[in-house]
C-alpha atoms as a PDB file:
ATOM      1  CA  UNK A   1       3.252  17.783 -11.956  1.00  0.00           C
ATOM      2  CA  UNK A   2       5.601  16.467  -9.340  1.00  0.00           C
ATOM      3  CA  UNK A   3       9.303  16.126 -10.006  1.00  0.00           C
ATOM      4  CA  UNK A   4       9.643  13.008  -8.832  1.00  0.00           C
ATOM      5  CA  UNK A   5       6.612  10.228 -10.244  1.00  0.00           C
ATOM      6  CA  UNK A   6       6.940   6.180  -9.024  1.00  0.00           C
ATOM      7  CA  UNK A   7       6.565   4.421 -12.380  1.00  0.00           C
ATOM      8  CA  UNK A   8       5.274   1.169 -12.127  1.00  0.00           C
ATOM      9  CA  UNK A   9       6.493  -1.567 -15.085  1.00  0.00           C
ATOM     10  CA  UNK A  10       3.642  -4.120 -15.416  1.00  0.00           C
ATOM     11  CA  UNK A  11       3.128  -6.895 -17.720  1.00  0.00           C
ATOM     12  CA  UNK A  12      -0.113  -6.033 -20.295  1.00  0.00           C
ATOM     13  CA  UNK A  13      -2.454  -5.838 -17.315  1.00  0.00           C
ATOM     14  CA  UNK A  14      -2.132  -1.761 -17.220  1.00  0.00           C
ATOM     15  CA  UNK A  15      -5.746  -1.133 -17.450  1.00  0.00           C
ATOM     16  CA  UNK A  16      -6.952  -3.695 -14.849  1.00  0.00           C
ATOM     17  CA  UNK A  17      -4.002  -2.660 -12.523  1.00  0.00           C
ATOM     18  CA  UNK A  18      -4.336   1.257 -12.693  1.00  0.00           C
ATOM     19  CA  UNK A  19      -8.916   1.080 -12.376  1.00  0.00           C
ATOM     20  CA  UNK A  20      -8.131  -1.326  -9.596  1.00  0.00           C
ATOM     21  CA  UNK A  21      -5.878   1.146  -7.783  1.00  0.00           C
ATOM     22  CA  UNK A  22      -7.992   4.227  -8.928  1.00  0.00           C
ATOM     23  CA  UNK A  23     -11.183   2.175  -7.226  1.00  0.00           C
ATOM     24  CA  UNK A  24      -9.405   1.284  -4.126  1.00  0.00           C
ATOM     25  CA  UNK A  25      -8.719   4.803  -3.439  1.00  0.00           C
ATOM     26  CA  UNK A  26     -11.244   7.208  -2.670  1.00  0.00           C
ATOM     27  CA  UNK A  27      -9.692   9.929  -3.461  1.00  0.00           C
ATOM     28  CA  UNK A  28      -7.951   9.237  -7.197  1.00  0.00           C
ATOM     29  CA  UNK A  29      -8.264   9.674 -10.591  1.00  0.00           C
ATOM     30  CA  UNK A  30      -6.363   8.888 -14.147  1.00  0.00           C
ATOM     31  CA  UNK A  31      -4.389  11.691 -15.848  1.00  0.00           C
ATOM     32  CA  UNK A  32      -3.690  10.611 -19.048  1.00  0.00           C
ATOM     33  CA  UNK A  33      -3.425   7.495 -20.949  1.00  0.00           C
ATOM     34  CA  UNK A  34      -0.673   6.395 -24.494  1.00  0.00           C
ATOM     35  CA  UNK A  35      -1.258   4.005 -26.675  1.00  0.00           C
ATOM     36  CA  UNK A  36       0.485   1.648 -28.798  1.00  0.00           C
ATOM     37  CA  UNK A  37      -0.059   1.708 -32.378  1.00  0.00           C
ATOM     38  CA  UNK A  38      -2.583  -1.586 -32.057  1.00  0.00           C
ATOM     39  CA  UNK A  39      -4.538   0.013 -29.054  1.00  0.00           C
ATOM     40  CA  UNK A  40      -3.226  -1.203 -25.934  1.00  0.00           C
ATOM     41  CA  UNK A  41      -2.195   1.329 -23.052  1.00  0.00           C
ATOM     42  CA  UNK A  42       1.282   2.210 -23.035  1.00  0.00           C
ATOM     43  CA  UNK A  43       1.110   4.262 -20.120  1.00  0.00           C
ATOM     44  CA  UNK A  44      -1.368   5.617 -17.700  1.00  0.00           C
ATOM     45  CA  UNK A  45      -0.765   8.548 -15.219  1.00  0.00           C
ATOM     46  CA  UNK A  46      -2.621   8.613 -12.448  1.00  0.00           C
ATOM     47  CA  UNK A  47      -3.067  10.303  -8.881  1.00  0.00           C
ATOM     48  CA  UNK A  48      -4.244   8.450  -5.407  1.00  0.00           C
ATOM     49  CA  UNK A  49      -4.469  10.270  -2.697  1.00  0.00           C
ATOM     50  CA  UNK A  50      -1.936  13.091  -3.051  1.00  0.00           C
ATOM     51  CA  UNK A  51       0.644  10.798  -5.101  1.00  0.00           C
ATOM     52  CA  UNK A  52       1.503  10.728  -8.556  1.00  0.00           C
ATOM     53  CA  UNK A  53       2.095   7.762 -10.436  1.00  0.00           C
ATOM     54  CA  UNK A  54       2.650   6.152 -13.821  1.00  0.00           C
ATOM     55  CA  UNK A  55       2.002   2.823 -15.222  1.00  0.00           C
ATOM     56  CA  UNK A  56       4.232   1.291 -17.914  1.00  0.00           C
ATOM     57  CA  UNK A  57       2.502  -1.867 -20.034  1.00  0.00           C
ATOM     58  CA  UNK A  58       6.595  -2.889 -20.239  1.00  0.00           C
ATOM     59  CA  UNK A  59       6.608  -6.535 -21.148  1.00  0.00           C
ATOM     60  CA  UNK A  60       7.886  -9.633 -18.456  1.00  0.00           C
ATOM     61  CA  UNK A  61      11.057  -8.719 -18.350  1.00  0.00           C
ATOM     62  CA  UNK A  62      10.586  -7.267 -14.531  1.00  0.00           C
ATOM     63  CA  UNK A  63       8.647  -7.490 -11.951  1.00  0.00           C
ATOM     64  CA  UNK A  64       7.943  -5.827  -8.665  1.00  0.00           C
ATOM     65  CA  UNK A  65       9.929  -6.850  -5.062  1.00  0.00           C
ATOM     66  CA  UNK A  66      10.020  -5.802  -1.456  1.00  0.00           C
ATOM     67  CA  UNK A  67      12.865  -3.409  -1.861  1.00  0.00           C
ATOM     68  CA  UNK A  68      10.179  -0.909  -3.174  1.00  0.00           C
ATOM     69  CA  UNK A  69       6.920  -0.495  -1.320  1.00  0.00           C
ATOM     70  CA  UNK A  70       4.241   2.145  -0.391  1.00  0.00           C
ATOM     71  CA  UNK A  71       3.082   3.095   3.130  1.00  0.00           C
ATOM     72  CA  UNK A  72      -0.484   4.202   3.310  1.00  0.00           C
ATOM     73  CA  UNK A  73      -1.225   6.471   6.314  1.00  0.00           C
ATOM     74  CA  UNK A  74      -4.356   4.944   8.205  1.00  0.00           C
ATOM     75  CA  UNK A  75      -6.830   6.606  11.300  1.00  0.00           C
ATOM     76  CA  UNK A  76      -8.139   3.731  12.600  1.00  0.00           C
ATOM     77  CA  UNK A  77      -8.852  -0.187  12.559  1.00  0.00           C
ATOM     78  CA  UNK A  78     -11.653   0.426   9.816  1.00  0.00           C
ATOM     79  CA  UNK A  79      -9.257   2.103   7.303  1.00  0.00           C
ATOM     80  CA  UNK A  80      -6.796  -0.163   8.237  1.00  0.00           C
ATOM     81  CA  UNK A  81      -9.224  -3.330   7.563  1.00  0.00           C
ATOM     82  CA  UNK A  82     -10.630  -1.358   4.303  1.00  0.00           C
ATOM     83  CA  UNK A  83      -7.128  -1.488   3.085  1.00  0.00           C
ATOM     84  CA  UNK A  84      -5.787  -4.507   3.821  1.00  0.00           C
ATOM     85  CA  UNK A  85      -8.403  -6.353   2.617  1.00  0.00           C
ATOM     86  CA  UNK A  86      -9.139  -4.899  -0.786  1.00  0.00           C
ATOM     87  CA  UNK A  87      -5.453  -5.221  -1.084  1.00  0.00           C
ATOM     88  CA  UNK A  88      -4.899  -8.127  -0.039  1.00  0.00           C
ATOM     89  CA  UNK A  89      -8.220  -9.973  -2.136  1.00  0.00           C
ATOM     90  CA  UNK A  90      -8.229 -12.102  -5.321  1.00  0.00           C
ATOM     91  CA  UNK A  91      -4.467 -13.454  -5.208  1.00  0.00           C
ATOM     92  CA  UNK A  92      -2.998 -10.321  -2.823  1.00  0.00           C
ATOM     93  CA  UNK A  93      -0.493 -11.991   0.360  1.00  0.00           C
ATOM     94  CA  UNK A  94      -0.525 -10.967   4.197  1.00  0.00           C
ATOM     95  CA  UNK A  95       3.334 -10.539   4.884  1.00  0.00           C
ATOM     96  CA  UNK A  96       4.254  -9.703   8.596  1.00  0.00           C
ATOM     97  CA  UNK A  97       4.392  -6.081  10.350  1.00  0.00           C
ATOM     98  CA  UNK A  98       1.548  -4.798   8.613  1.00  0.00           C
ATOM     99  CA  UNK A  99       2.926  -5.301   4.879  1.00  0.00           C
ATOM    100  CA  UNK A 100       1.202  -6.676   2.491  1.00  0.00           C
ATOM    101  CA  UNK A 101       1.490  -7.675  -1.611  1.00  0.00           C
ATOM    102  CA  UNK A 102      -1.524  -7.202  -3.745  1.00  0.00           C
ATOM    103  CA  UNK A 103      -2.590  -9.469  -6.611  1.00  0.00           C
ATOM    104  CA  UNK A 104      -0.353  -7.658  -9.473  1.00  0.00           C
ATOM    105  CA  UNK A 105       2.420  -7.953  -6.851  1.00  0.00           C
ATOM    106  CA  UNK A 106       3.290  -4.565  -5.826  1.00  0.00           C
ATOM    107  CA  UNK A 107       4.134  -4.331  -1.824  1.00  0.00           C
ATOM    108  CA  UNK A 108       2.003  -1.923   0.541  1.00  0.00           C
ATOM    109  CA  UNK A 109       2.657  -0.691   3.993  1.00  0.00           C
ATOM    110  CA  UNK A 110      -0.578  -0.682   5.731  1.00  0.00           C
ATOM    111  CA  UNK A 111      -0.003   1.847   8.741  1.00  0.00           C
ATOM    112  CA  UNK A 112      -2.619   2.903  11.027  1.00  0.00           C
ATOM    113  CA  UNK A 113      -1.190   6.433  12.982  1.00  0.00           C
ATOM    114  CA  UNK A 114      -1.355   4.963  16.173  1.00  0.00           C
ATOM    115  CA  UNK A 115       1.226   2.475  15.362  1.00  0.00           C
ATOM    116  CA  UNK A 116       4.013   5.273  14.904  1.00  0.00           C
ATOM    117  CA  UNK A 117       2.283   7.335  18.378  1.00  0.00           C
ATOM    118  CA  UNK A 118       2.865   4.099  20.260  1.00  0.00           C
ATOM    119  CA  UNK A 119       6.143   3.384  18.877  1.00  0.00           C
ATOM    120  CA  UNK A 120       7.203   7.130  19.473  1.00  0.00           C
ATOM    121  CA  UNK A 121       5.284   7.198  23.038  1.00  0.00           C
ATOM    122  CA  UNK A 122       7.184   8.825  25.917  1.00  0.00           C
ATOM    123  CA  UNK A 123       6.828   5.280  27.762  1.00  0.00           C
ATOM    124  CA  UNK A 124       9.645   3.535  26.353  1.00  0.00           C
ATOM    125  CA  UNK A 125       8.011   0.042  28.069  1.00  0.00           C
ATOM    126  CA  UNK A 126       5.033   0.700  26.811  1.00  0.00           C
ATOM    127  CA  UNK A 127       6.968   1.754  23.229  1.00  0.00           C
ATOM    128  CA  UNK A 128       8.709  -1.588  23.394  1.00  0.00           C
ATOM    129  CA  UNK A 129       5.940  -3.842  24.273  1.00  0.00           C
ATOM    130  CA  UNK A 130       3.830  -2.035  21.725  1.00  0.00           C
ATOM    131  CA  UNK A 131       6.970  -2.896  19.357  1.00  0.00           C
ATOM    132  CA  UNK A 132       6.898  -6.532  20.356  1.00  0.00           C
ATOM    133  CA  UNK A 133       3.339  -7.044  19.361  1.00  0.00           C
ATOM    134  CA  UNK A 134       3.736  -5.444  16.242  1.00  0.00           C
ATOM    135  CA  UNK A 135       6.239  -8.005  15.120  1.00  0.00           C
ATOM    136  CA  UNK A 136       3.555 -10.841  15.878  1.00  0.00           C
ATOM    137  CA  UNK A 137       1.244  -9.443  13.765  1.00  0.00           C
ATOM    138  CA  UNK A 138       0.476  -9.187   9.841  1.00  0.00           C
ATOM    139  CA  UNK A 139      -1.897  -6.830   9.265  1.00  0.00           C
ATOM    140  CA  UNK A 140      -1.663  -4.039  12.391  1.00  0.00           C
ATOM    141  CA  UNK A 141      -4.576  -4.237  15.169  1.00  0.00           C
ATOM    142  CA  UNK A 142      -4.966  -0.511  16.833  1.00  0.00           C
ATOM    143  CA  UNK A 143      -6.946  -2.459  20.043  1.00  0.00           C
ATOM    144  CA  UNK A 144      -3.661  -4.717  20.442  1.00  0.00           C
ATOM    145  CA  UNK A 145      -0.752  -2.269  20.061  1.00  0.00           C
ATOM    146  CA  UNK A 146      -2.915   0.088  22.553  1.00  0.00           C
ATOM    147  CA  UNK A 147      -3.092  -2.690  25.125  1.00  0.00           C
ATOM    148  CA  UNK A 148       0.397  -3.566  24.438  1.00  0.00           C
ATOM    149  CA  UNK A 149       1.407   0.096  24.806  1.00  0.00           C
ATOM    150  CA  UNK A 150      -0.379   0.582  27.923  1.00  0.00           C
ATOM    151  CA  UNK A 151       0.425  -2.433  29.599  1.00  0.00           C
ATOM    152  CA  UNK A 152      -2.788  -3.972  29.770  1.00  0.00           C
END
């Protein structure tokens, strides 16, 4: 068990949040589920990927913003467009720089590798124009920060 666990407060959608998650990604599974006394989930741990999470059925007293968000690691325009667009379906919004909000509200950072490469590059140009078309985009294009990067 890690020693530090995200725990995500929804409002009595636990179930439907935590099998969509577990569906999106490939490699996940659920822990462990609580109930309350009529039945409903209390909490749900779960795993995606390598990272641990719970799920708390809290009530509507809060709900999620920008200042928290989760950056999933991408190879390629294919993961990137598996990603963003399961996130992004049934309600999710396309925000700028390759973020995104799904439909329970819950911001992701869709980042394919060669984003960061670029951005990092030893060409500093090619860094900054690579930066520049970033910032026109919402979700990331590999093809487009390449050209951008090399000048083409």
């Amino acid at each position: 068990m890690p020693k530090i666990m995200p725990c995500l407060w929804i409002d009595d959608r636990i179930d439907e949040m935590v099998d969509f998650y577990v569906k999106t990604f490939k490699d996940a599974e659920i822990h462990d589920t609580q109930h309350y006394p009529d039945g409903r989930s209390i909490t749900k741990t779960f795993r995606l990927k390598d990272q641990e999470f719970m799920a708390l059925n809290g009530g509507p007293d809060f709900k999620f913003t920008e200042a928290i968000s989760f950056t999933v690691d991408c190879d390629g325009q294919e993961e990137v467009d598996y990603y963003w667009n399961t996130l992004t379906a049934d309600g999710g919004e396309e925000s700028q720089c390759g973020w995104l909000k799904d439909k329970y509200g819950l911001s992701w950072q869709i980042v394919p590798r060669q984003l960061p490469e670029a951005l990092a590059g030893s060409d500093r140009a090619g860094a900054g124009r690579a930066m520049q078309a970033m910032l026109k985009m919402k979700k990331i294009i590999v093809a487009d920060i390449q050209k951008a990067y090399a000048g083409s």
